[in-house]
C-alpha atoms as a PDB file:
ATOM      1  CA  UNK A   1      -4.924 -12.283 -14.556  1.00  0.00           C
ATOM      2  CA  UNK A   2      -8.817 -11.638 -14.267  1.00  0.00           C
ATOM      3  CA  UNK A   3     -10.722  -8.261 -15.892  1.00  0.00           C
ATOM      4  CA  UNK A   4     -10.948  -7.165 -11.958  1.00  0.00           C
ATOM      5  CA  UNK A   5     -14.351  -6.440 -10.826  1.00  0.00           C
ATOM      6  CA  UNK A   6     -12.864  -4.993  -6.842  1.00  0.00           C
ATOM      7  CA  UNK A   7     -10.286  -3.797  -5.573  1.00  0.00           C
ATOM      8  CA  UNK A   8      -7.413  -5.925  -3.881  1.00  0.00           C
ATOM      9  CA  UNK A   9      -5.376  -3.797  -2.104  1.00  0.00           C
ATOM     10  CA  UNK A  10      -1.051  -3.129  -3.745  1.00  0.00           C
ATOM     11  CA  UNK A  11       0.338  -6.141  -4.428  1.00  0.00           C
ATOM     12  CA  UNK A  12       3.756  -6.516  -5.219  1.00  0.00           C
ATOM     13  CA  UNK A  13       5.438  -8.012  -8.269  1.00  0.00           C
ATOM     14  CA  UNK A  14       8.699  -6.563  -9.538  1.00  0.00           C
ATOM     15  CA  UNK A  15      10.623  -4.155  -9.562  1.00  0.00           C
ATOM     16  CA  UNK A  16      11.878  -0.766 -11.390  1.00  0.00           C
ATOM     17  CA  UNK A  17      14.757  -2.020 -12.796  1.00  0.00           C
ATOM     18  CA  UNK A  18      12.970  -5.310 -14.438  1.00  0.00           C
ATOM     19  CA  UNK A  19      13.910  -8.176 -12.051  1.00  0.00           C
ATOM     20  CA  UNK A  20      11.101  -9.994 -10.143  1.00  0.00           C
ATOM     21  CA  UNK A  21      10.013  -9.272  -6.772  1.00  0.00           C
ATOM     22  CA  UNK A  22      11.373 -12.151  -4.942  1.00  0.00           C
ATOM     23  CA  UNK A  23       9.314 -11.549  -1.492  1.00  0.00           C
ATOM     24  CA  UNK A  24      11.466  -9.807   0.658  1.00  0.00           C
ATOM     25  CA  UNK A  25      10.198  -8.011   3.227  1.00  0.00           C
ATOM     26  CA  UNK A  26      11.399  -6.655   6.807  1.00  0.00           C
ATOM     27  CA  UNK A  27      10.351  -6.924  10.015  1.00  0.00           C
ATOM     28  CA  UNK A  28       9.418  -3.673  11.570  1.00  0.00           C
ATOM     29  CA  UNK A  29       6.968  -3.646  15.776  1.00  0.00           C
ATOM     30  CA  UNK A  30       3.716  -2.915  16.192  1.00  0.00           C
ATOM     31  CA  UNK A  31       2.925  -1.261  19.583  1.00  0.00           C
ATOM     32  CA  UNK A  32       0.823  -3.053  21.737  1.00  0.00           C
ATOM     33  CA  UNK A  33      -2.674  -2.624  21.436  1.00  0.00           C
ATOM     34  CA  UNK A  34      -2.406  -0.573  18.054  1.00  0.00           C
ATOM     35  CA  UNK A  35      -5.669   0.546  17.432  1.00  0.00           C
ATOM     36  CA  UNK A  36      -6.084   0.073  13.663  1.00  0.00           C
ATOM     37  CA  UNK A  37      -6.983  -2.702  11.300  1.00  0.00           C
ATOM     38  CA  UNK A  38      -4.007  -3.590   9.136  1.00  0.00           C
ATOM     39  CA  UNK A  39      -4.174  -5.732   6.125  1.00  0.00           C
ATOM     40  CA  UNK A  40      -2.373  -7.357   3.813  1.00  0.00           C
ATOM     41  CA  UNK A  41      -1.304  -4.957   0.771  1.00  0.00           C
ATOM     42  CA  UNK A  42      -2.543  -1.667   2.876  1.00  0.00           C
ATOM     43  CA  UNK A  43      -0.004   1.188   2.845  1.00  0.00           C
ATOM     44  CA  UNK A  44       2.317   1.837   6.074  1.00  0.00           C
ATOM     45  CA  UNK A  45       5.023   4.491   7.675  1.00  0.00           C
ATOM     46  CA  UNK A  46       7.172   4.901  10.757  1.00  0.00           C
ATOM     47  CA  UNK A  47       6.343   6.888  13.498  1.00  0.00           C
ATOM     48  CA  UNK A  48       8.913   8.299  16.010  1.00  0.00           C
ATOM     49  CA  UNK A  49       9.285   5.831  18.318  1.00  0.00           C
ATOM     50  CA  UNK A  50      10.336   3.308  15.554  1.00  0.00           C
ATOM     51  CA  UNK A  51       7.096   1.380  15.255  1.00  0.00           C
ATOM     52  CA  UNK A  52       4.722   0.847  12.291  1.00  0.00           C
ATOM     53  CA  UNK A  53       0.718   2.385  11.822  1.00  0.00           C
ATOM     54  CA  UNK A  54      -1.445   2.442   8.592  1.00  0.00           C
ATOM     55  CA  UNK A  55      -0.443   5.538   6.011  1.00  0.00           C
ATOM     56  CA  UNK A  56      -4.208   6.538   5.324  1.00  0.00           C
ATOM     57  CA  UNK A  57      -3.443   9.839   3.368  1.00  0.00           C
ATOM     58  CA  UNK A  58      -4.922   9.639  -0.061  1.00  0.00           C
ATOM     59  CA  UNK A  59      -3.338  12.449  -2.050  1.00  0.00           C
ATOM     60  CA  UNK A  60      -1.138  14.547   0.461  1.00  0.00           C
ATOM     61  CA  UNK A  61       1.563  12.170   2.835  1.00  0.00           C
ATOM     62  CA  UNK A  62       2.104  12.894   6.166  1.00  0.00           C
ATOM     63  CA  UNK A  63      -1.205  14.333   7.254  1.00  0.00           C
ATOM     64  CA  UNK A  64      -3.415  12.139   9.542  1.00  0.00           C
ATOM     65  CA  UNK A  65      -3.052   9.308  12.080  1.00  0.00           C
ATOM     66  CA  UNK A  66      -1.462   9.785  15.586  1.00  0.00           C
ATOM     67  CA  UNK A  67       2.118  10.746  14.368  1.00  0.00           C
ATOM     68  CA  UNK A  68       1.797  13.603  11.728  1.00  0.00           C
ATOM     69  CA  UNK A  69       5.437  13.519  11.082  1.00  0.00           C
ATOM     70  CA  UNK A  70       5.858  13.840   7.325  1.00  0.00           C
ATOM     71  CA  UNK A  71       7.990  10.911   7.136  1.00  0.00           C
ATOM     72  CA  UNK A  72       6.610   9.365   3.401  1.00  0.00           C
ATOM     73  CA  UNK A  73       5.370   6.075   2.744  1.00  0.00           C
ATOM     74  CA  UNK A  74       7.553   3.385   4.474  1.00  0.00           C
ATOM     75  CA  UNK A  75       5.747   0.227   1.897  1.00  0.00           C
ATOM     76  CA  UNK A  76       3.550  -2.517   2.251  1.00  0.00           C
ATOM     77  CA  UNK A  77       1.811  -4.471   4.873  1.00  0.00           C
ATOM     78  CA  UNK A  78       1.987  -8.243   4.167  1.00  0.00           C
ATOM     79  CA  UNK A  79       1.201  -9.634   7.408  1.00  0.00           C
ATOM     80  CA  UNK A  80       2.369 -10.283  11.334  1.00  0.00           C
ATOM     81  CA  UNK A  81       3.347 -12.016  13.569  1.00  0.00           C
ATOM     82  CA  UNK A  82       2.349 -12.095  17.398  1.00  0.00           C
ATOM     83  CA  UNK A  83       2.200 -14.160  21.009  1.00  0.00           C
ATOM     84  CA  UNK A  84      -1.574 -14.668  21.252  1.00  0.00           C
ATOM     85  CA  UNK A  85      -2.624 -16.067  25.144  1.00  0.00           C
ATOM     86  CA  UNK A  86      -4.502 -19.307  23.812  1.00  0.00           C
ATOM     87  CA  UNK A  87      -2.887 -19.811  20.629  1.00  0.00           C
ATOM     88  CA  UNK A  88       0.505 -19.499  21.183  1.00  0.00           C
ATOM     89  CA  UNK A  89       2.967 -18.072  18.381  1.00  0.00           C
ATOM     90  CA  UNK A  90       0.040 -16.591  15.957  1.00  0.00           C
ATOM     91  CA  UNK A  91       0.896 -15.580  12.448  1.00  0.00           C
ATOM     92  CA  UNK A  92      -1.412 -13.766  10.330  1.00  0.00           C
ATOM     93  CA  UNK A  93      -2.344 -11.634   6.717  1.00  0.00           C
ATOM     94  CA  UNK A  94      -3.535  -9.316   8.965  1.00  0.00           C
ATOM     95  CA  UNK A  95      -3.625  -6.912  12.281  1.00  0.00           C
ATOM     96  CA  UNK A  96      -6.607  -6.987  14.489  1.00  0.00           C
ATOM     97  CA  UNK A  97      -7.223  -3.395  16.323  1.00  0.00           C
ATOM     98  CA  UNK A  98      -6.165  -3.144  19.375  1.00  0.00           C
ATOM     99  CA  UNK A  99      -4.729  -6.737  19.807  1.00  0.00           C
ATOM    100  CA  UNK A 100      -2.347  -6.680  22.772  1.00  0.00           C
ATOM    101  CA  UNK A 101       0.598  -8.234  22.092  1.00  0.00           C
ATOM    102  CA  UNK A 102       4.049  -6.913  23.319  1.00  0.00           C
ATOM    103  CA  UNK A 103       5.844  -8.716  20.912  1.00  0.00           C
ATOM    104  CA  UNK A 104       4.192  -8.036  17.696  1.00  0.00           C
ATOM    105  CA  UNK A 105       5.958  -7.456  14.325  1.00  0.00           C
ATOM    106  CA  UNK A 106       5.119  -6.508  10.878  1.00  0.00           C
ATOM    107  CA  UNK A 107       6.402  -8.040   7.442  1.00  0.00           C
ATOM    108  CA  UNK A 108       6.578  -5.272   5.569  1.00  0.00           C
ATOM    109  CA  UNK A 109       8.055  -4.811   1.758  1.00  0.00           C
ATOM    110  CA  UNK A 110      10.125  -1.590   2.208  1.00  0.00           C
ATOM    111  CA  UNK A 111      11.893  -1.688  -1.392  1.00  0.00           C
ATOM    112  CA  UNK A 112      11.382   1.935  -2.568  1.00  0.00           C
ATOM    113  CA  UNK A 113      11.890   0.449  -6.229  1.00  0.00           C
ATOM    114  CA  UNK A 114       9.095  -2.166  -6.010  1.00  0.00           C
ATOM    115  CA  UNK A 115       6.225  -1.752  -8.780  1.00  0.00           C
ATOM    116  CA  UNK A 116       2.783  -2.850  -7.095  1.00  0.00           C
ATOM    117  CA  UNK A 117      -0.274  -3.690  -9.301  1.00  0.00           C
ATOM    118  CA  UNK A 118      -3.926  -2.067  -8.392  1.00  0.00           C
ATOM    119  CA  UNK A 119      -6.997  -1.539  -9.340  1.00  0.00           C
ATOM    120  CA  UNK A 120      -7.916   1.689 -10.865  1.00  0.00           C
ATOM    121  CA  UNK A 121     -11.438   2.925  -9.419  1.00  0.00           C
ATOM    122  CA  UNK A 122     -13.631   5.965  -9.742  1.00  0.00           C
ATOM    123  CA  UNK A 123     -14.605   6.016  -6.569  1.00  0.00           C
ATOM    124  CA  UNK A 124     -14.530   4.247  -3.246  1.00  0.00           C
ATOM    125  CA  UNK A 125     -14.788   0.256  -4.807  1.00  0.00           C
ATOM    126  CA  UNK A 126     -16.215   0.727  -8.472  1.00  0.00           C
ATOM    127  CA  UNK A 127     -13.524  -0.441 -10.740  1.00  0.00           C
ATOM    128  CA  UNK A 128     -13.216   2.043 -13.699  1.00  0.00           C
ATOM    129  CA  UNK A 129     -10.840   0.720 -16.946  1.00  0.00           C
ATOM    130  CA  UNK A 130      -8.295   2.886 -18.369  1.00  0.00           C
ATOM    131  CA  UNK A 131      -6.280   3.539 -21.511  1.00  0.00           C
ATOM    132  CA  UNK A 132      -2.154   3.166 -21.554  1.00  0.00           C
ATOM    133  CA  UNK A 133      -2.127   6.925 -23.221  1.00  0.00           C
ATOM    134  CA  UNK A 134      -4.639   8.187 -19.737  1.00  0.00           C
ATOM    135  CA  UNK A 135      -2.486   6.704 -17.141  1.00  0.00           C
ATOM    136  CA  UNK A 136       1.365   6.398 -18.255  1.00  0.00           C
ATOM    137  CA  UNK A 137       3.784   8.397 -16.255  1.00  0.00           C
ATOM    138  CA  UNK A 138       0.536  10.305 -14.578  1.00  0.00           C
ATOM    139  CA  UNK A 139       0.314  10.480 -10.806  1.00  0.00           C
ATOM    140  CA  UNK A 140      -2.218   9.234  -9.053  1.00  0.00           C
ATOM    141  CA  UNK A 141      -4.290   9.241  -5.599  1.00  0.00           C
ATOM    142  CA  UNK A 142      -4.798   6.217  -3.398  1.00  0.00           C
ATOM    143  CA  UNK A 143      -8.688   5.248  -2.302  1.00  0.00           C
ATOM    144  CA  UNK A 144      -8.577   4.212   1.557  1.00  0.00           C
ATOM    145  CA  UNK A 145     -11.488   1.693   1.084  1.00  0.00           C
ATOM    146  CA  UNK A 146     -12.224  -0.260   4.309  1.00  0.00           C
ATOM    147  CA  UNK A 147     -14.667  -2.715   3.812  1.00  0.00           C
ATOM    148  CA  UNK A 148     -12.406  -6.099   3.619  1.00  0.00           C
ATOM    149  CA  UNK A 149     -11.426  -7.320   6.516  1.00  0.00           C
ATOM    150  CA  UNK A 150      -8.048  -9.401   6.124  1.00  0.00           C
ATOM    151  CA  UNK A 151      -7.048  -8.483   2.685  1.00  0.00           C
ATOM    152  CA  UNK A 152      -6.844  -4.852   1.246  1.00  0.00           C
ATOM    153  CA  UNK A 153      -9.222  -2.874  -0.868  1.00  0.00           C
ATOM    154  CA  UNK A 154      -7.317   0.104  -1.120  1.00  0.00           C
ATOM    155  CA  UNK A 155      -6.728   1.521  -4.737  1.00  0.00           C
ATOM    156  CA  UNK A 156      -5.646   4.253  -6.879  1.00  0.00           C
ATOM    157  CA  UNK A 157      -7.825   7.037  -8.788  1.00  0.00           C
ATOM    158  CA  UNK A 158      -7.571  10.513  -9.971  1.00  0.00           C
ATOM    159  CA  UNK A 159      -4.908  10.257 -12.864  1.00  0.00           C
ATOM    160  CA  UNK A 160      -3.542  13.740 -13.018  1.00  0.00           C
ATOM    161  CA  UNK A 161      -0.345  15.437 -13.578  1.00  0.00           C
ATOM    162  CA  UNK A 162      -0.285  17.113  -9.532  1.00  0.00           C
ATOM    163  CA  UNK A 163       3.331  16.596  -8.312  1.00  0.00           C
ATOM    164  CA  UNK A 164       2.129  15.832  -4.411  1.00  0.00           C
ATOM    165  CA  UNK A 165       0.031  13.082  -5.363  1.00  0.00           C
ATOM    166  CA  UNK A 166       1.948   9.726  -3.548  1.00  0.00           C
ATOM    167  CA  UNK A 167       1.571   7.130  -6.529  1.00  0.00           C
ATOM    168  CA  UNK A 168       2.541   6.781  -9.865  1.00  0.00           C
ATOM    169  CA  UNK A 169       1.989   4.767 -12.656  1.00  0.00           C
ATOM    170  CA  UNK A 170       4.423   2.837 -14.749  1.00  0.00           C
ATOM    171  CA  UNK A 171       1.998   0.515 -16.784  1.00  0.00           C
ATOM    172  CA  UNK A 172      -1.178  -0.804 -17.540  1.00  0.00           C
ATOM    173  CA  UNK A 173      -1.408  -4.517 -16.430  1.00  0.00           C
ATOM    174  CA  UNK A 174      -2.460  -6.038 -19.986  1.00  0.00           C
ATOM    175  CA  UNK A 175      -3.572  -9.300 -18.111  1.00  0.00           C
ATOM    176  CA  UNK A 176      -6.661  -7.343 -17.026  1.00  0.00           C
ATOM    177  CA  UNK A 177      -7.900  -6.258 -19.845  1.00  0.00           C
ATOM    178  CA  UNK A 178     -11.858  -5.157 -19.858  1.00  0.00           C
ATOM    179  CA  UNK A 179     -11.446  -4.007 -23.955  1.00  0.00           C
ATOM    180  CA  UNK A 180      -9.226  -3.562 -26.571  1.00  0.00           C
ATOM    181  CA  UNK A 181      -7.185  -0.346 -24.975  1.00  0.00           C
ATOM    182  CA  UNK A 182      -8.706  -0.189 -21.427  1.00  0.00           C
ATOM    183  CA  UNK A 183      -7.107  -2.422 -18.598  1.00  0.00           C
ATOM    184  CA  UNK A 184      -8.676  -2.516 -14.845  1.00  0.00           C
ATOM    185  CA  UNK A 185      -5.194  -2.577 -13.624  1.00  0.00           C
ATOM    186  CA  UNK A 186      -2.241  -0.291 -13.308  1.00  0.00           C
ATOM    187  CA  UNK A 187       1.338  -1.232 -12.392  1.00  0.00           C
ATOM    188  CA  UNK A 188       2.312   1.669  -9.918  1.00  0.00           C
ATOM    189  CA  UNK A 189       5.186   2.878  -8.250  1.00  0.00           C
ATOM    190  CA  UNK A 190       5.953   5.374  -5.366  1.00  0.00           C
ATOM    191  CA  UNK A 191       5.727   8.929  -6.613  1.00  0.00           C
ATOM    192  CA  UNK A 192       9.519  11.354  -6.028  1.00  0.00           C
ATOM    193  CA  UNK A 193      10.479  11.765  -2.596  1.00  0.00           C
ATOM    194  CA  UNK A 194       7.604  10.039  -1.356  1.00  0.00           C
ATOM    195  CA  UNK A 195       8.589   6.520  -0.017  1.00  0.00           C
ATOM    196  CA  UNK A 196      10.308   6.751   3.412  1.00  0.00           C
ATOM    197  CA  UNK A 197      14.146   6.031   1.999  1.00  0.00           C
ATOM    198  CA  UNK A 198      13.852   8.411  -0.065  1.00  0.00           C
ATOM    199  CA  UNK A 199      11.902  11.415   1.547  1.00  0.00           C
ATOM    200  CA  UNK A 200      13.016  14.789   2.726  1.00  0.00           C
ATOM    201  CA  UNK A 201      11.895  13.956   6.265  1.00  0.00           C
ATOM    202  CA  UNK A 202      12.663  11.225   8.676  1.00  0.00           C
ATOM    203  CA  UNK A 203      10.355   9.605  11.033  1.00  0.00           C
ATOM    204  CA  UNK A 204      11.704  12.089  14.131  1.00  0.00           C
END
């Protein structure tokens, strides 16, 4: 892997206890005419009545969007599926807001043990390396860039020790090494209790 110069959203690639991810991922709707871009490797949760919309909380889940249910992070948007008018059966890396489509569904990795790699940045999209020592078993925030259009450029920042914060990290991705000791990449996981499966709250 490349010294990464932006970010590129979560991306998937094993899980906690060592085997590879091997792409699963479950279908969950979209309601009709959801108003909000969604792109590959951007974070998503239920809402109450059982469909999917973008988790855009950066260090505190369960605070914005239409649905304010505390329900944690339900994984990863990886594309959808939908009846366009003119194209027919339409499947694509990402949501367009407010497409209306009655029968639209997500693909969405929902493993609560998945590791995701991402770019560490100190703000918004400017990629800042880190040490293994600064950034192993540290929490982190998540930056709700929204530039890219049909891939993520969500990432994670703010290493600290703050128990609320969603993400944490499990490695430093050697492959994207800018030095020596400082990597441009962090393997990450979900912080406790805050992936859906595994949260004090349900989507209610």
């Amino acid at each position: 892997m490349p010294v990464y110069t932006k970010p590129f959203g979560f991306e998937p690639v094993q899980r906690r206890d060592g085997l590879p991810y091997a792409g699963v991922a479950r279908e969950y709707p979209i309601a009709t005419g959801y108003a909000v871009q969604l792109r590959r490797g951007d974070l998503v949760r239920l809402i109450s009545d059982g469909s999917l919309q973008k988790c855009a909380e950066t260090t505190t889940i369960g605070t914005s969007g239409a649905d304010t249910t505390d329900s944690g992070i339900l994984g990863i948007f990886m594309g959808c599926s939908y009846t366009d008018p003119v194209l027919g059966k339409t499947y694509r890396t990402y949501w367009t807001a407010s497409t209306a489509a009655a029968d639209a569904i997500a693909m969405v990795v929902d493993d609560p043990d998945v590791i995701f790699r991402a770019a560490y940045v100190s703000g918004t999209t400017v990629i800042s390396a880190q040490t293994y020592a600064a950034t192993i078993g540290k929490n982190l925030s998540i930056v709700q860039n929204v530039t890219a259009t049909k891939f993520s450029d969500i990432a994670v920042s703010g290493v600290a020790t703050t128990s609320t914060l969603p993400m944490r990290c499990v490695d430093v991705d050697r492959d994207s090494a800018a030095s020596a000791t400082t990597y441009t990449a962090l393997f990450i996981t979900y912080g406790v209790a805050m992936h859906a499966f595994a949260h004090v709250a349900a989507a209610a």
